[in-house]
Structure formats: structure tokens, C-alpha cells
N, C-alpha and C. Protein backbone atom coordinates (compact mmCIF):
# COMPACT_ATOMS: atom_id res chain seq x y z
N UNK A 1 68.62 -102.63 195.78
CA UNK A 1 69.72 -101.94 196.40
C UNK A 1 70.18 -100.81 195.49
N UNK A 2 69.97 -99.81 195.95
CA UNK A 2 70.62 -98.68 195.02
C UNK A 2 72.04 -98.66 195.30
N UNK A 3 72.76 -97.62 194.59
CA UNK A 3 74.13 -97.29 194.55
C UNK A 3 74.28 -95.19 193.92
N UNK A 4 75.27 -95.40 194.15
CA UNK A 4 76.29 -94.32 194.07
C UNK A 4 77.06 -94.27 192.82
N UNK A 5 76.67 -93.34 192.31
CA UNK A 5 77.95 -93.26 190.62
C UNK A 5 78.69 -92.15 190.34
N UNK A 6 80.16 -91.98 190.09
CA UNK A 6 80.85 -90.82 189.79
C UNK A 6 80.46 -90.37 188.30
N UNK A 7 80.49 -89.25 188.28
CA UNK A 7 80.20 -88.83 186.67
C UNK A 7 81.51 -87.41 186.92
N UNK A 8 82.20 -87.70 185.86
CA UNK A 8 83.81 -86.93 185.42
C UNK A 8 83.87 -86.52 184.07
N UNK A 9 84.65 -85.64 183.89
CA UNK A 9 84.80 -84.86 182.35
C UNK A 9 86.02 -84.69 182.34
N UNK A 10 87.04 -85.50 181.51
CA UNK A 10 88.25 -85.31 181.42
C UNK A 10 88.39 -84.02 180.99
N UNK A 11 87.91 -83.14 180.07
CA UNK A 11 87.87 -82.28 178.89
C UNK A 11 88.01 -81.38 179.91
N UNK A 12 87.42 -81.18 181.33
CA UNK A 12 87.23 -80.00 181.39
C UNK A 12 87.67 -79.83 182.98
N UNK A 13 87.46 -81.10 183.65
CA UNK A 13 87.68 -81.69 184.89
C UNK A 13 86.31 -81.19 186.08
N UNK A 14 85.26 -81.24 185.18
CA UNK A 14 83.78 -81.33 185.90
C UNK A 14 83.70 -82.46 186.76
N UNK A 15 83.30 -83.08 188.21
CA UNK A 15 82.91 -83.88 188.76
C UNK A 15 82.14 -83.94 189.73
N UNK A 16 81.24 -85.10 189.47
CA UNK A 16 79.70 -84.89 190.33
C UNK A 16 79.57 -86.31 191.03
N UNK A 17 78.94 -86.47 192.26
CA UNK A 17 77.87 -88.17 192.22
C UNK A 17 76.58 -88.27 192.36
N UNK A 18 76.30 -89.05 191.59
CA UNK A 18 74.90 -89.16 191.52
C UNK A 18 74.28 -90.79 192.65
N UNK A 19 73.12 -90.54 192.82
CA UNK A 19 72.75 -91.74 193.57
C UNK A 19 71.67 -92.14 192.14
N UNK A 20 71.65 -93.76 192.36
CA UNK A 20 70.78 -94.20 191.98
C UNK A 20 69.72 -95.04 191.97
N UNK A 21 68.65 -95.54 192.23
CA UNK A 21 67.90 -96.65 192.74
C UNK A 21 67.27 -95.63 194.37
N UNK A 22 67.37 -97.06 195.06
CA UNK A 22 66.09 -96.71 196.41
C UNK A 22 67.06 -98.00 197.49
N UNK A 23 66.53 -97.40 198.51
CA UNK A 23 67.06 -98.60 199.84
C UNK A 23 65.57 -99.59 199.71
N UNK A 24 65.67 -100.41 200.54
CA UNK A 24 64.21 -101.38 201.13
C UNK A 24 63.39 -100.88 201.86
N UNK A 25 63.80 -99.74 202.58
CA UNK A 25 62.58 -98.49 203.41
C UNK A 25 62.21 -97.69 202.10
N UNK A 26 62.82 -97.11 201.10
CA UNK A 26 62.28 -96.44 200.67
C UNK A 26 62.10 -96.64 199.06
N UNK A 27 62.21 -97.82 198.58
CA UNK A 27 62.12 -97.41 197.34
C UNK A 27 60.18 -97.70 196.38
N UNK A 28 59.16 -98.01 197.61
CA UNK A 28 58.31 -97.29 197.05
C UNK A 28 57.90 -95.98 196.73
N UNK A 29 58.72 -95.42 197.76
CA UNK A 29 58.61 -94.07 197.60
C UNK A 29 59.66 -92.86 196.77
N UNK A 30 60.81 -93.62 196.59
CA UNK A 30 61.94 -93.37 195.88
C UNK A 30 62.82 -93.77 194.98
N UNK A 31 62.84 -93.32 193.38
CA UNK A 31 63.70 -94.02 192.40
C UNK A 31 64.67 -92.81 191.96
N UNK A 32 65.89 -92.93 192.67
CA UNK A 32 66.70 -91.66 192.16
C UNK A 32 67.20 -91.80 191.07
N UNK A 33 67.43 -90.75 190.13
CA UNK A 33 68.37 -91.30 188.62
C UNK A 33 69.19 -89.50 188.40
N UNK A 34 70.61 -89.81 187.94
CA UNK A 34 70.93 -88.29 187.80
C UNK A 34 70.75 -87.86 186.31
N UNK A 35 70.07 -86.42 186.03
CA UNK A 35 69.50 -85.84 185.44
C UNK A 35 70.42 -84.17 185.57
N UNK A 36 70.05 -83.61 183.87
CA UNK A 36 70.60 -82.55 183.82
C UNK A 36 69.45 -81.13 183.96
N UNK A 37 69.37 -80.47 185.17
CA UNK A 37 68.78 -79.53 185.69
C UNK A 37 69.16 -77.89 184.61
N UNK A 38 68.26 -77.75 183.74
CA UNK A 38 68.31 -76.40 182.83
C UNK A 38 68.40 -75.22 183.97
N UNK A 39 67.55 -74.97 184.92
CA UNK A 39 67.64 -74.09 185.76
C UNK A 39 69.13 -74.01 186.54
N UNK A 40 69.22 -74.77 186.91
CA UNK A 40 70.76 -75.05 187.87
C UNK A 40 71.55 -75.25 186.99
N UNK A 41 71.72 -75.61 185.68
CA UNK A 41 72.43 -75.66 185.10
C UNK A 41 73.38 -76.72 185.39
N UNK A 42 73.40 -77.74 185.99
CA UNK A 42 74.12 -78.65 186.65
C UNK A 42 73.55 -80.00 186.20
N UNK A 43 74.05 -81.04 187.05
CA UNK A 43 73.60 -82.37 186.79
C UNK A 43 73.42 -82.45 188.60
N UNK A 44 72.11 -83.04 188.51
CA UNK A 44 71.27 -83.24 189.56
C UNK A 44 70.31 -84.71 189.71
N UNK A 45 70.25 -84.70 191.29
CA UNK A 45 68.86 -85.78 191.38
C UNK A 45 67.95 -85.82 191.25
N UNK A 46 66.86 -86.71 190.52
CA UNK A 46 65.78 -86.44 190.44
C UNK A 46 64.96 -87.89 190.82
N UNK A 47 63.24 -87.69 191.16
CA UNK A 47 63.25 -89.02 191.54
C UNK A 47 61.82 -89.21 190.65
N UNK A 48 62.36 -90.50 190.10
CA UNK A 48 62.21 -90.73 188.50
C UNK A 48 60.17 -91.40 189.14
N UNK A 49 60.19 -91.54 190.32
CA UNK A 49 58.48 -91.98 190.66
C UNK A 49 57.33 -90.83 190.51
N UNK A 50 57.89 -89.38 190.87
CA UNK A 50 57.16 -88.40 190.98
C UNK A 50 56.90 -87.85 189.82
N UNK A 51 55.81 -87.12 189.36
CA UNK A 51 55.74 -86.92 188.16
C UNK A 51 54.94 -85.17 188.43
N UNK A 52 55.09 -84.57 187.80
CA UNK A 52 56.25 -84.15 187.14
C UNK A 52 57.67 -84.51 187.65
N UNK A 53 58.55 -85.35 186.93
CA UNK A 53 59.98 -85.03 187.61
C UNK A 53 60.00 -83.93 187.79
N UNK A 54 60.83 -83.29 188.94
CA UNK A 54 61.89 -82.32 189.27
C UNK A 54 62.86 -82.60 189.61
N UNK A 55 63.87 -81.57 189.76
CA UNK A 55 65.02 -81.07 190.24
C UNK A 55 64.56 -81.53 191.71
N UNK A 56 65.87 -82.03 192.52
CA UNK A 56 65.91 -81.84 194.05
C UNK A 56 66.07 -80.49 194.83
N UNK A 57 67.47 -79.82 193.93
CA UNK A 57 67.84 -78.60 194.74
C UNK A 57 66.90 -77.62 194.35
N UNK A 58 65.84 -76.83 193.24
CA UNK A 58 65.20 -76.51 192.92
C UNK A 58 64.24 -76.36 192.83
N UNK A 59 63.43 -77.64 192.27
CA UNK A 59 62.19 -77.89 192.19
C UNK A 59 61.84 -77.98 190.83
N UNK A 60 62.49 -77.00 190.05
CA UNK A 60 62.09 -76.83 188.84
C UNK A 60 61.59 -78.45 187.50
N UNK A 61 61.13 -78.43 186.43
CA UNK A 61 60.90 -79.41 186.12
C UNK A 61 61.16 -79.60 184.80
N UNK A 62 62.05 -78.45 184.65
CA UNK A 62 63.12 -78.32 183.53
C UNK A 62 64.18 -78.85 183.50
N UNK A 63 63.90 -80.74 183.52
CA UNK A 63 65.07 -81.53 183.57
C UNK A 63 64.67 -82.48 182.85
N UNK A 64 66.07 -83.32 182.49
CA UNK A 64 66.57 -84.65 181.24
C UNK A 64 67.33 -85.12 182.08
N UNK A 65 66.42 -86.82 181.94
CA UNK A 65 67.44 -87.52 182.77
C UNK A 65 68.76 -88.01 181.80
N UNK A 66 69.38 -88.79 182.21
CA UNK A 66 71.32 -88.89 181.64
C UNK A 66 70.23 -90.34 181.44
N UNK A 67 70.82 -90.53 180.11
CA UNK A 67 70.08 -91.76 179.57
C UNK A 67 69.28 -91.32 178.53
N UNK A 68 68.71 -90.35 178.51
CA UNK A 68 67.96 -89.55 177.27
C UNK A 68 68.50 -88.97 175.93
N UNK A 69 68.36 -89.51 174.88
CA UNK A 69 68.95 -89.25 173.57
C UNK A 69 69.42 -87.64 173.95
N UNK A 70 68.84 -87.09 174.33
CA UNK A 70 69.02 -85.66 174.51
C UNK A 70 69.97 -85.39 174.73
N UNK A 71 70.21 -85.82 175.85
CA UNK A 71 71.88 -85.40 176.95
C UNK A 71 73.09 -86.78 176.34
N UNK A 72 72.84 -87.70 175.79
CA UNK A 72 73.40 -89.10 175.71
C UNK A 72 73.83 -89.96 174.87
N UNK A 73 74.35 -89.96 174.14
CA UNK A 73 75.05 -90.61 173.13
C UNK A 73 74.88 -92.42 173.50
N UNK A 74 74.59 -92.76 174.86
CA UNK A 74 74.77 -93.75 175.29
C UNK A 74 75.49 -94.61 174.83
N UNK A 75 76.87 -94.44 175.24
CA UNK A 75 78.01 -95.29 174.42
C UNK A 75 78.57 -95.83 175.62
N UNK A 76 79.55 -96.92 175.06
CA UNK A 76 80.30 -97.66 176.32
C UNK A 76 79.36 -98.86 176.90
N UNK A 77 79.75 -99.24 177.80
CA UNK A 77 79.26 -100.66 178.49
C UNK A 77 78.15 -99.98 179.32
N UNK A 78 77.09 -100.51 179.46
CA UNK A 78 75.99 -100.04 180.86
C UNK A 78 76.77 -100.02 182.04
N UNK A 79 76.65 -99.28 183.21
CA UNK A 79 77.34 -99.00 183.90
C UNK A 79 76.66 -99.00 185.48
N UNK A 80 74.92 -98.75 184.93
CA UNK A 80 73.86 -98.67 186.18
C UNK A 80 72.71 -99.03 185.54
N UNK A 81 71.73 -99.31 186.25
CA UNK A 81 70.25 -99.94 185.39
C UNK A 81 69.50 -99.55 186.80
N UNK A 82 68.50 -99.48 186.65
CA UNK A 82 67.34 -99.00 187.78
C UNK A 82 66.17 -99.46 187.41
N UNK A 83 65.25 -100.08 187.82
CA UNK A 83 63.73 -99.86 186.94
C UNK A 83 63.34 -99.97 185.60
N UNK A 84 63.96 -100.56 185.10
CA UNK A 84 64.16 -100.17 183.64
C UNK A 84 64.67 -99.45 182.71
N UNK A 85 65.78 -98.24 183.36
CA UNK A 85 66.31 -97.43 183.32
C UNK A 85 67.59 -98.10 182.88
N UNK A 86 68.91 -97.83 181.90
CA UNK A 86 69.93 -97.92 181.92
C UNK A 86 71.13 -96.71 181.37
N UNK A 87 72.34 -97.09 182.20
CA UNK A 87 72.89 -95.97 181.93
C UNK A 87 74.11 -96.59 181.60
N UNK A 88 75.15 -95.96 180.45
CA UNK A 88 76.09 -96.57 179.78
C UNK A 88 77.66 -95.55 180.50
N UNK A 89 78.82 -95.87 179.79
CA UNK A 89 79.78 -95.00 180.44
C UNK A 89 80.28 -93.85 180.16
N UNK A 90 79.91 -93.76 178.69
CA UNK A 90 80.30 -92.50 178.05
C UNK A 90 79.40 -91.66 177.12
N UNK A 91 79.42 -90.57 176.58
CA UNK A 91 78.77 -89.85 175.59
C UNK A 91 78.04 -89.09 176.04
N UNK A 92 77.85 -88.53 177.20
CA UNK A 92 77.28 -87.70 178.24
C UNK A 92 77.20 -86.45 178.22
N UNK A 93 76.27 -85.66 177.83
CA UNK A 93 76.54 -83.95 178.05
C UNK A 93 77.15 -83.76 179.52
N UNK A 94 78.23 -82.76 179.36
CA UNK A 94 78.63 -82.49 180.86
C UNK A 94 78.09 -80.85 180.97
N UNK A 95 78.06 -80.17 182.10
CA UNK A 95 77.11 -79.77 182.26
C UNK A 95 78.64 -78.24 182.23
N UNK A 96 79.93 -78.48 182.94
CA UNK A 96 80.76 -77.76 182.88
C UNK A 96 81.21 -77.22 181.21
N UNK A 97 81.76 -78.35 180.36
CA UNK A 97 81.93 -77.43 179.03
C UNK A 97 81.19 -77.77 177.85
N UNK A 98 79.95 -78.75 178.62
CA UNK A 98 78.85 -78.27 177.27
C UNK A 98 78.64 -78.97 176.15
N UNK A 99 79.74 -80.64 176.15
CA UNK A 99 80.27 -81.12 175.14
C UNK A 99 79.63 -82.57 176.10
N UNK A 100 79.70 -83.59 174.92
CA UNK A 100 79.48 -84.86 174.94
C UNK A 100 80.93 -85.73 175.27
N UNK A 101 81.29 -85.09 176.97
CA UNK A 101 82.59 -85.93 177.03
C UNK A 101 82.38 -86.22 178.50
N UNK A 102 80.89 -86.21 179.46
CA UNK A 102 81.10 -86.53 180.08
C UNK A 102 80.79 -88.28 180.60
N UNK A 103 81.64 -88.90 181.52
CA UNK A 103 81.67 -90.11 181.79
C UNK A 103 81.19 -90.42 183.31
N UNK A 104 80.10 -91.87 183.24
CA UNK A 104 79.92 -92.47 184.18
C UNK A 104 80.55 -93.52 184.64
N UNK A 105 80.96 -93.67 186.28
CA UNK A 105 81.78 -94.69 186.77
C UNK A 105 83.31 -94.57 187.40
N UNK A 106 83.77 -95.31 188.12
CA UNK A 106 84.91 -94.99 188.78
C UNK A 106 85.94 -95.31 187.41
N UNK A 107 87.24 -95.43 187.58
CA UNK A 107 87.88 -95.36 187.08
C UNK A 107 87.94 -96.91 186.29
N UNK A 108 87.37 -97.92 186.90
CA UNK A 108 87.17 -99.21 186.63
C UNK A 108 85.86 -99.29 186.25
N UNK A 109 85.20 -98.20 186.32
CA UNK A 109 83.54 -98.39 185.60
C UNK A 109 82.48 -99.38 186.91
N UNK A 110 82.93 -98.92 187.75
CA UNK A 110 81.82 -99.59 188.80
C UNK A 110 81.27 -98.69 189.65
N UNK A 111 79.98 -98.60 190.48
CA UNK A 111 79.32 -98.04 191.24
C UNK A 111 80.70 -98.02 192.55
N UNK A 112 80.25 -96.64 193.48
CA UNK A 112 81.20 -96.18 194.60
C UNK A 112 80.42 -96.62 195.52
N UNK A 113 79.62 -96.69 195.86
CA UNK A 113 79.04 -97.14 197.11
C UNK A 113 77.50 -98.16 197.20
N UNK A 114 77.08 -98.73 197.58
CA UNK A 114 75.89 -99.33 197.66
C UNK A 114 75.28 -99.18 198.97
N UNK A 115 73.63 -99.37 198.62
CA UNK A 115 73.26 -98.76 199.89
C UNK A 115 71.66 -99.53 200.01
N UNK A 116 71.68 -99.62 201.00
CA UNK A 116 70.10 -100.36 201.35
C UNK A 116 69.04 -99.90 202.17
């Protein structure tokens, strides 16, 4: 069962959602995880089965998923896990001011929606 995650930047008041995982129709064919898009300059979906990853809105394949030393400090409690994939709540490049303050999770640190 995938889900839905808010990602927020107090610092700057950036806010995005990301999906994550696959429904039961589709998750042979689909593992979404949100990722920071160099071209778009944004934080975007990407689907972590296809290889080369890309960007959704783009295409491009000039992306880091959120979870990657790169973009991630991975601090705080895990917050989402996928595939082997995990994602924590804080230490996040945000994509608005550029700094390691952005955060995953509602205000209580739980997924917004679930989906099958």
C-alpha cells in the first residue's frame, strides 16, 4: 500500500507532497519515491523501478532521491520505507532556500493519505 507524504520548510515556508510506494494494480510497474529534480529545480516524483530514474514532469535524469546522503542528513524518526528504501523526518535539502531544513510528515509525522 503506498501513501502520501507532506514535505515543509519552516525556514522558508516551501511545501510539496510526495507519493510513495505503488497500489496492488500497479506496483509491478510502479515504485514512487520523492526526489530532488536539478533541471526543475524542485522536489519531484520519480519511479525508483525504471532505470535510468527520471524526473516525472521532465524527464530529465538529473535527479537524487530524498534519502541520499546527498540531499539528507537523514535525521529524526523514519517516517516512510518503500522497498527497501527509508525516509527519516528531518535534514532534508529543500529545494526553496537551499538549506538542510527541509521536513517530512504531517505535523504528527505520519503519512496524509494511503492508497491501494
Amino acid at each position: 500500500m503506498g501513501f502520501t507524504i507532506e514535505a515543509r520548510c519552516d525556514s522558508c515556508g516551501f511545501q510539496s507532497e510526495a507519493a510513495i510506494g505503488a497500489g496492488m494494480a500497479n506496483f509491478t510497474e510502479l515504485s514512487e519515491w520523492p526526489a530532488f529534480c536539478s533541471v526543475c529545480d524542485t522536489m519531484v516524483s520519480v519511479n525508483t523501478l525504471r532505470k535510468p530514474i527520471a524526473c516525472f514532469s521532465c524527464g530529465s535524469t538529473q535527479v537524487t532521491k530524498y534519502g541520499d546522503p546527498a540531499l539528507s542528513d537523514n535525521a529524526g524518526r523514519e517516517v516512510g520505507s518503500w522497498s527497501g528504501q527509508a525516509l527519516h523526518a528531518s535534514g532534508h535539502y529543500c529545494p526553496g532556500c537551499k538549506a538542510r531544513t527541509l521536513t517530512f510528515g504531517d505535523r504528527f509525522g505520519r503519512p496524509r493519505i494511503m492508497f491501494d
